[in-house]
Protein backbone atom coordinates (compact mmCIF):
# COMPACT_ATOMS: atom_id res chain seq x y z
CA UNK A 1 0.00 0.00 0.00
CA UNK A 2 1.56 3.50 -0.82
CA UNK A 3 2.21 6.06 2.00
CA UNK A 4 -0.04 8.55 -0.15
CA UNK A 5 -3.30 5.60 0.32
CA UNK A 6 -3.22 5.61 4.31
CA UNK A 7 -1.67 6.20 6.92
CA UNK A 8 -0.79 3.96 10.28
CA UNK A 9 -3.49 5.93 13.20
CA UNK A 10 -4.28 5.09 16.71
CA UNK A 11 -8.11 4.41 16.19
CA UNK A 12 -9.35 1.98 19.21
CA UNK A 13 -8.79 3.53 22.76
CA UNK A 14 -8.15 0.92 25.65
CA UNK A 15 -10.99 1.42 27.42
CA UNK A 16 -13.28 0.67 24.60
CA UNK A 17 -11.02 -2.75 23.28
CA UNK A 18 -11.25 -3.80 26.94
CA UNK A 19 -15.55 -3.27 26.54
CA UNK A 20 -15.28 -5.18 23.34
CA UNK A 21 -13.26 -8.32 24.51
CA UNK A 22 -15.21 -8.16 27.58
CA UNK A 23 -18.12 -8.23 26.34
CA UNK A 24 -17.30 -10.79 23.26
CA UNK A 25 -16.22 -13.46 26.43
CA UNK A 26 -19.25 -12.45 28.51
CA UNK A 27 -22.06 -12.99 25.27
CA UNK A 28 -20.72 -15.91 24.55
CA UNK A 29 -20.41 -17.33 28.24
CA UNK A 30 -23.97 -16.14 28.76
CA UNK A 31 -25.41 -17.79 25.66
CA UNK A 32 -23.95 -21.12 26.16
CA UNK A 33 -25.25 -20.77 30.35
CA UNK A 34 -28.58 -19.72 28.50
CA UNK A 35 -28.76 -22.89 25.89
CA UNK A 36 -26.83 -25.95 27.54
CA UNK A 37 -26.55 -24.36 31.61
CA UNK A 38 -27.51 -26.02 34.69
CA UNK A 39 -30.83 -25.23 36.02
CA UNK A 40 -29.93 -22.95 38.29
CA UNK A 41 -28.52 -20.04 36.50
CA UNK A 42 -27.27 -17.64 39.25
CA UNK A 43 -23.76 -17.08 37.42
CA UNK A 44 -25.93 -16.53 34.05
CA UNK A 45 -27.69 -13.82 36.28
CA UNK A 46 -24.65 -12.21 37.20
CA UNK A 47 -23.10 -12.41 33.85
CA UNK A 48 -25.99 -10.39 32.85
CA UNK A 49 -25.33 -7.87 35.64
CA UNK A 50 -21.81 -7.76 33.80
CA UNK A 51 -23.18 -6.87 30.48
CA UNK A 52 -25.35 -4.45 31.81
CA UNK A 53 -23.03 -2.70 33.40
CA UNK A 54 -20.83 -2.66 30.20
CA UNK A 55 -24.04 -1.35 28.12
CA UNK A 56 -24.16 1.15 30.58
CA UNK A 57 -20.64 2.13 30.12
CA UNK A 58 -20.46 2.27 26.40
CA UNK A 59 -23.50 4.11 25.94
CA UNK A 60 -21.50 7.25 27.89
CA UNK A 61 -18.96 6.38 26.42
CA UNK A 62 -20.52 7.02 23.08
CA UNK A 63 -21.12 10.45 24.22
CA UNK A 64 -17.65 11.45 26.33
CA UNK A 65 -15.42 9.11 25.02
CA UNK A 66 -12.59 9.67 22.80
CA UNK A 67 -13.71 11.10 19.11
CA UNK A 68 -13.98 7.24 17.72
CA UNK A 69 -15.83 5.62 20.08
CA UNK A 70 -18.51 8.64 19.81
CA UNK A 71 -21.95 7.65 18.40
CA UNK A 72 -21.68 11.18 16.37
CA UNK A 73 -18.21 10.45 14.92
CA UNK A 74 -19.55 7.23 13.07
CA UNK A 75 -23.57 6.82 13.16
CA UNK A 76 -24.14 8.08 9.37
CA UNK A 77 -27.17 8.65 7.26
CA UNK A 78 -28.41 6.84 4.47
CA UNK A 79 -26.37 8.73 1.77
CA UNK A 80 -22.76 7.43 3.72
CA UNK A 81 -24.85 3.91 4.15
CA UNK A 82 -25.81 4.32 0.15
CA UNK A 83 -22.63 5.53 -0.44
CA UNK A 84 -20.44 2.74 1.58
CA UNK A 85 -22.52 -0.15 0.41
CA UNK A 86 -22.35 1.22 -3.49
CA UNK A 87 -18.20 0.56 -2.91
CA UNK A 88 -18.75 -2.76 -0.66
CA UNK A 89 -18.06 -4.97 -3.63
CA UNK A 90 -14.55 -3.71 -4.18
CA UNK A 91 -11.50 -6.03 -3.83
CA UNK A 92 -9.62 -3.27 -2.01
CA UNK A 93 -9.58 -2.23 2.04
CA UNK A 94 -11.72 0.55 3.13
CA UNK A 95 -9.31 1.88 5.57
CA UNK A 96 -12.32 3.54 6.91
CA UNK A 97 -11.72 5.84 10.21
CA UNK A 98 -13.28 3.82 12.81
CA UNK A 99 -16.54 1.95 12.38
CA UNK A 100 -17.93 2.49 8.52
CA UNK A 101 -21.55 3.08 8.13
CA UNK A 102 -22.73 -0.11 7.74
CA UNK A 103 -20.34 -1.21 10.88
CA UNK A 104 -22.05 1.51 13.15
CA UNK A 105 -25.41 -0.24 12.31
CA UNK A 106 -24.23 -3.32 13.20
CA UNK A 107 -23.06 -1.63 16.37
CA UNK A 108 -26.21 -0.16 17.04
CA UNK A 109 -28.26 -3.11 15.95
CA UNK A 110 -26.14 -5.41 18.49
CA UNK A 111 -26.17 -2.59 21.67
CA UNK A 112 -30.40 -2.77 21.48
CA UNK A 113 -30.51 -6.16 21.11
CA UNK A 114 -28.54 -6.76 24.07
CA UNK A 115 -30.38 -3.90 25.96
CA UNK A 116 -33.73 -5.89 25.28
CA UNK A 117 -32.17 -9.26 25.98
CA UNK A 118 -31.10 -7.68 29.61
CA UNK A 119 -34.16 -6.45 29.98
CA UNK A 120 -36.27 -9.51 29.47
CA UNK A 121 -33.80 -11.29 31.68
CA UNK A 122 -34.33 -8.67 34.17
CA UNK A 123 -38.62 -8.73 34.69
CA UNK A 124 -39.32 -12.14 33.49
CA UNK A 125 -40.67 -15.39 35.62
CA UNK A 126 -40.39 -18.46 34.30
CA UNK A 127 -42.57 -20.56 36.70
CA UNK A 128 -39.55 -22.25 37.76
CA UNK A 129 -39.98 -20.66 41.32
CA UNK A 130 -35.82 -20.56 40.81
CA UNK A 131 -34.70 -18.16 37.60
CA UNK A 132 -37.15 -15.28 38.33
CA UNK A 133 -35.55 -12.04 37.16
CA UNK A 134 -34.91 -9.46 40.38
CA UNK A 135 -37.34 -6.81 38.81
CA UNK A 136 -40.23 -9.23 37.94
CA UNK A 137 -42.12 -8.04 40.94
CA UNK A 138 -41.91 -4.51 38.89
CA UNK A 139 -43.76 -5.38 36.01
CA UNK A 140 -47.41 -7.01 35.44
CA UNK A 141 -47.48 -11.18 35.20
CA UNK A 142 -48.40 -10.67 31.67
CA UNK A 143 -44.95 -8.92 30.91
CA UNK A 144 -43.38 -11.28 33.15
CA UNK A 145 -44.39 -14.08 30.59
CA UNK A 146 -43.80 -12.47 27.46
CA UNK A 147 -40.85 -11.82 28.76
CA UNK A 148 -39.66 -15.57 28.91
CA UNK A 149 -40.76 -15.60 25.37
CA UNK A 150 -38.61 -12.46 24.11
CA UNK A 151 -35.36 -13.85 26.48
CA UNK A 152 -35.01 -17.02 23.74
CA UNK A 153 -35.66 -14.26 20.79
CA UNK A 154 -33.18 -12.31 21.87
CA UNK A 155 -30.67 -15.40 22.42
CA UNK A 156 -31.28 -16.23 18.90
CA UNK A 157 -31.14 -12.92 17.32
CA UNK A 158 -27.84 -12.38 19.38
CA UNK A 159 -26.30 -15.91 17.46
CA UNK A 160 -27.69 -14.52 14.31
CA UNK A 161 -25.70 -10.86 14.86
CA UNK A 162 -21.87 -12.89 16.58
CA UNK A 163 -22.39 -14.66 13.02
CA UNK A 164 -22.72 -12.03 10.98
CA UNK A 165 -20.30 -9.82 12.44
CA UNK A 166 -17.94 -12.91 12.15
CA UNK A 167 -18.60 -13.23 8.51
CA UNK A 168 -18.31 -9.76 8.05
CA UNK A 169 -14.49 -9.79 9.33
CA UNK A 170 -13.67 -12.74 7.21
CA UNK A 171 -15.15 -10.81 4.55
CA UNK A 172 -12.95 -7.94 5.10
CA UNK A 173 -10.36 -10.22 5.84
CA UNK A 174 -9.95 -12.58 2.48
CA UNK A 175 -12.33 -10.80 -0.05
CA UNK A 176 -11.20 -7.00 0.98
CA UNK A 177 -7.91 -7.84 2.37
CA UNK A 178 -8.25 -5.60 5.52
CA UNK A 179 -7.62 -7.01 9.06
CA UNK A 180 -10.21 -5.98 11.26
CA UNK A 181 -9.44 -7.99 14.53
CA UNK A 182 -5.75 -6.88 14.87
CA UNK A 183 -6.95 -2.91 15.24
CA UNK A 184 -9.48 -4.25 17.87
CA UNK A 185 -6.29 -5.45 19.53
CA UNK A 186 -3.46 -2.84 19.50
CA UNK A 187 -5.94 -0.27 18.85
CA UNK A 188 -3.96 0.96 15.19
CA UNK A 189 -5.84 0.86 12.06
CA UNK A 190 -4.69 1.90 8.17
CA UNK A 191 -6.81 5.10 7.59
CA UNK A 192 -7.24 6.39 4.36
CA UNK A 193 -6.15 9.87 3.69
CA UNK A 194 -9.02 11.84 2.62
């Protein structure tokens, strides 16, 4: 790649590779409690506590972070989303500044998802008398039993988002040739110069 394409730039702050590891071990540890766990599922509670507390965090930090990890430095609108998708097919790295368009979907897609999955884990009782959420007394019995419903939605539209963000890295990876789990690391990324 010429110097004159991109340059080398410190894109990923610690705080917010720490969230994202963190957060990668703690979804996955939580969905595997969720599908194949014992039936008492205190430590699948207080995983969830976990990844509340880590939604918690990265939603400030979306707003007092450092410039990347703000919501307004990479939530586009649909011209950047046109735009971005329009050059997708490309065999060439997007060396994009941080999440691209269609990357700060999938961030926002994956933060609600996990939001509502806490959520439903939070209020709902599932007439086990064991695995009743600690704010189920909150809500009406009706919501309480939805709410065991919309738990296994969420687990399955959390395995459906891990997937595609891992097919979306191998993408980049082999078909775009960029590396998107070594910035995610170190926290340097190739930036194009625009």
């Amino acid at each position: 790649m010429a110097e004159t394409e991109a340059r080398r730039v410190r894109v990923w702050d610690p705080a917010l590779r720490v969230f994202h590891w963190l957060l990668t071990v703690l979804v996955i540890a939580n969905w595997l409690l969720g599908k194949f766990g014992p039936p008492v599922m205190t430590l699948h509670f207080w995983l969830g506590y976990s990844i509340l507390a880590l939604l918690i965090f990265r939603l400030l930090w979306g707003f007092v972070g450092p410039e990347s990890a703000r919501f307004a430095h990479f939530v586009r609108g649909p011209r950047h989303i046109r735009d971005y998708v329009r050059d997708l097919p490309q065999r060439r790295p997007s060396h994009w500044p941080g999440h691209n368009p269609l990357g700060a979907l999938s961030v926002l897609a994956l933060l609600a998802v996990l939001g509502f999955q806490v959520y439903s884990g939070l209020v709902m009782d599932p007439d086990d008398f064991i695995n009743i959420g600690p704010l189920a007394s909150q809500v009406s019995r009706e919501t309480n039993r939805a709410a065991v419903g919309w738990h296994n939605i969420g687990a399955n539209l959390i395995l459906a988002l891990v997937v595609l963000h891992v097919a979306v890295i191998l993408f980049y990876r082999f078909w775009k040739n960029e590396d998107l789990i070594r910035p995610m690391i170190t926290g340097w990324k190739w930036v194009r110069r625009r």
